[in-house]
Structures are given as structure tokens and as C-alpha cells.
Protein backbone atom coordinates (compact mmCIF):
# COMPACT_ATOMS: atom_id res chain seq x y z
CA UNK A 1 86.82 -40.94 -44.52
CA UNK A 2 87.17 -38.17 -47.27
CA UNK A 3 87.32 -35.19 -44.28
CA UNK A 4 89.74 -37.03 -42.63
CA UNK A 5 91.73 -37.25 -46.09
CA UNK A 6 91.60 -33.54 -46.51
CA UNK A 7 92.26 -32.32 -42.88
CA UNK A 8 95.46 -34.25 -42.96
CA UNK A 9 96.90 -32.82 -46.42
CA UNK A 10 96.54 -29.70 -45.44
CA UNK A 11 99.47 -27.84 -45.19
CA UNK A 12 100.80 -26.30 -41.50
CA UNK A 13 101.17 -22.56 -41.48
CA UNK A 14 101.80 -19.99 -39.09
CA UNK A 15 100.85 -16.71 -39.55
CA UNK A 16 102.41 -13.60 -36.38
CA UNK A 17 101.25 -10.34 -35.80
CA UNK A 18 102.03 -8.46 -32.69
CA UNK A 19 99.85 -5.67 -31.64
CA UNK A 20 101.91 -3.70 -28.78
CA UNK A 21 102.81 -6.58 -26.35
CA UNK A 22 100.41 -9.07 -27.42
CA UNK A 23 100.71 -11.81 -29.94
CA UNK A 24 98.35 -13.57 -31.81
CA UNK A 25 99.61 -16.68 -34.11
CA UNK A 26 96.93 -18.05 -36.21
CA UNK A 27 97.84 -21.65 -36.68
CA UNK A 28 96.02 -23.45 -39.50
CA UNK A 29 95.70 -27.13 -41.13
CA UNK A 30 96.53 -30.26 -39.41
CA UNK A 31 98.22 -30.42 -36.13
CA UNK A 32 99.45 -34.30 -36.22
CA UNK A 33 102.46 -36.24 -35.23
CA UNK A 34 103.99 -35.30 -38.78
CA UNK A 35 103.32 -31.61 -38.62
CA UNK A 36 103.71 -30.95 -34.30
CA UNK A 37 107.69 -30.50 -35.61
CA UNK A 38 107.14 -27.79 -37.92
CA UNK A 39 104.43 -25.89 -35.13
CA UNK A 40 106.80 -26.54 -32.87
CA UNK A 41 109.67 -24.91 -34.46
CA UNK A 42 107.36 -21.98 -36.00
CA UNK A 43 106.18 -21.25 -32.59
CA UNK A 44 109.62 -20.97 -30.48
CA UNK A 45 110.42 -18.27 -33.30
CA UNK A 46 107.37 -16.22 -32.70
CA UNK A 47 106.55 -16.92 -28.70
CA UNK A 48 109.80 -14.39 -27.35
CA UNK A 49 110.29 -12.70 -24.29
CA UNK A 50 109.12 -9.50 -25.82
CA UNK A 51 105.30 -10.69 -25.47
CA UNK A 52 103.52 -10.29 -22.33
CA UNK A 53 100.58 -11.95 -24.06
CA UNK A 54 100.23 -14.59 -26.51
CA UNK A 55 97.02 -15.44 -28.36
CA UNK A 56 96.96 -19.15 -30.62
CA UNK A 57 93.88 -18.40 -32.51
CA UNK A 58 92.54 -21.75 -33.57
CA UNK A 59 89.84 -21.22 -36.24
CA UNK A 60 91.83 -22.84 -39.00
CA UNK A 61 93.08 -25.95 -37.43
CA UNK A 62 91.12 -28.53 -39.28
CA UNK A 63 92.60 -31.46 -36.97
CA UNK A 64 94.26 -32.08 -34.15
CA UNK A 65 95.69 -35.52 -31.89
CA UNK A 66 97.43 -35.54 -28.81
CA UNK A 67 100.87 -34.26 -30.69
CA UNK A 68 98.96 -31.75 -31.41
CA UNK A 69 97.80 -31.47 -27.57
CA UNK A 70 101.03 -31.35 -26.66
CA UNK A 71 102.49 -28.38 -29.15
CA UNK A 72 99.86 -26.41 -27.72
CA UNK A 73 100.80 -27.18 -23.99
CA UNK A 74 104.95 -26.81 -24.88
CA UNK A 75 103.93 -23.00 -26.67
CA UNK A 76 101.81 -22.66 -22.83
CA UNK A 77 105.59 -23.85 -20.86
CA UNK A 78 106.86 -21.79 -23.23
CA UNK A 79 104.80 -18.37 -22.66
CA UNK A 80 104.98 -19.05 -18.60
CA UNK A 81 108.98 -19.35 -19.14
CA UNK A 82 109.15 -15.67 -20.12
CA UNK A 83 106.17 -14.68 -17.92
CA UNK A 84 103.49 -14.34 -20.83
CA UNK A 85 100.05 -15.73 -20.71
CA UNK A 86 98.96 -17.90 -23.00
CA UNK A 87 95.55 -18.43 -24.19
CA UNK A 88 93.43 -19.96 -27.41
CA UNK A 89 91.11 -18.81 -29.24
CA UNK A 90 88.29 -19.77 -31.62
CA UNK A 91 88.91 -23.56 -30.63
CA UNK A 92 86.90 -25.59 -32.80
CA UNK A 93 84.19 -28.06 -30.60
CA UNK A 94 86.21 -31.60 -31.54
CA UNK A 95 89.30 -29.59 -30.14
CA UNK A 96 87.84 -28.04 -27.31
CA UNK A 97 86.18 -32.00 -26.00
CA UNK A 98 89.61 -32.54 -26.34
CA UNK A 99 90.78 -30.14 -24.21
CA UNK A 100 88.19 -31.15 -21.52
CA UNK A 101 88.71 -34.96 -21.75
CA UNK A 102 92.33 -34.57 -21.07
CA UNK A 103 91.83 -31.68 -18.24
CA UNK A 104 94.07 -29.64 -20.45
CA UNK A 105 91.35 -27.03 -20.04
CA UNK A 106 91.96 -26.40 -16.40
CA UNK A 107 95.48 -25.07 -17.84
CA UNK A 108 94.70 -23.05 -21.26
CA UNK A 109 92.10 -20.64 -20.98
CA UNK A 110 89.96 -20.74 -24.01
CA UNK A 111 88.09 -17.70 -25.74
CA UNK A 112 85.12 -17.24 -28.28
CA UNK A 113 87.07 -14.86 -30.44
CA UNK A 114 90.46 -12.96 -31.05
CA UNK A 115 89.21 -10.02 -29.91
CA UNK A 116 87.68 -11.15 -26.78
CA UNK A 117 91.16 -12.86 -25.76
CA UNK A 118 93.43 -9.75 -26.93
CA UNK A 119 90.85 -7.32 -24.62
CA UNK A 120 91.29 -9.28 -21.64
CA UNK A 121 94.95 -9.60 -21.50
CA UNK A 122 95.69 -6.21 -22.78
CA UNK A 123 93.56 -5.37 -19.55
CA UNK A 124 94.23 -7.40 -17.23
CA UNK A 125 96.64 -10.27 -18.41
């Protein structure tokens, strides 16, 4: 019960940098029917149609429930709206079994790392 406590006081941040035409947006704490609002908003300020990639790098998100889910698929309708591509990174495993249960993974492409993700679009998109 006590991780459970702590993953959902943690507060939401989002943190933007944009290296050429690719953004990555770390998003950290919970991602929860109380905080999906506040990603929400955070992301349609950073996801523009400037991007031709965007990169949601995971590693911090210590929960997430199908509002969560669903930020994450908006900020993918989102990216494909202005012709970016959207992908995650560093998805922690409960997150990623999510991902596969709901066949949300046949939609967002998932990498190990940052780096991997930024290479591949930057290359090939």
C-alpha cells in the first residue's frame, strides 16, 4: 500500500527540450485521473507544429491508469495532427503490460532509451 501512497503524491511535471526538430518531454510522477488535466494541458503547449518528432520519455512516471492511457494516446492524435511522430521512451514494465493489454502498443512505438528514439526519427522519422 505505502508505494501506491507515494506514486500518487507525487507531483506532475513536464520538463521540454527541443533538439533541431525533435522534442523530447520528460513527463514524471503520477499520471491519474487527477493529474491527466494538468499533462494534458502541459503537453498541447509543448507538442506544436514546429516538431517533426516528438519523444515522451517515460522513466519518471511512477504510475499510470487508463487516464493516463489516454493523455498519452491524445499527445499521439495530437503529433499525427501536425504530421509529427510520436513515440515513448524508457516505459517502465507495469506501463508497457499496459500498453500491450490494451493493444495501445500496435499504435505508440516504444524505445529502450532517449537516445535510441531521437536517432531513429532524426533518421528516418
Amino acid at each position: 500500500m505505502r508505494r501506491w501512497e507515494n506514486a500518487m503524491t507525487q507531483e506532475p511535471s513536464v520538463q521540454a527540450n527541443t533538439s533541431g526538430t525533435c522534442l523530447t518531454v520528460q513527463l514524471s510522477g503520477a499520471m491519474g485521473w487527477e493529474t491527466s488535466p494538468s499533462f494534458r494541458e502541459r503537453l498541447l503547449e509543448e507538442i506544436t507544429p514546429d516538431q517533426r518528432c516528438v519523444v515522451l520519455d517515460l522513466s519518471a512516471v511512477a504510475f499510470c491508469d487508463s487516464a493516463g492511457l489516454n493523455v498519452l494516446l491524445w499527445a499521439w492524435r495530437r503529433a499525427e495532427e501536425y504530421g509529427a511522430v510520436l513515440v515513448l521512451a524508457c516505459v517502465p514494465p507495469i506501463l508497457q503490460r499496459m500498453l500491450t493489454m490494451t493493444g495501445a502498443d500496435t499504435v505508440l512505438r516504444v524505445y529502450d532509451t532517449v537516445a535510441r528514439a531521437e536517432a531513429e526519427l532524426l533518421v528516418g522519422g
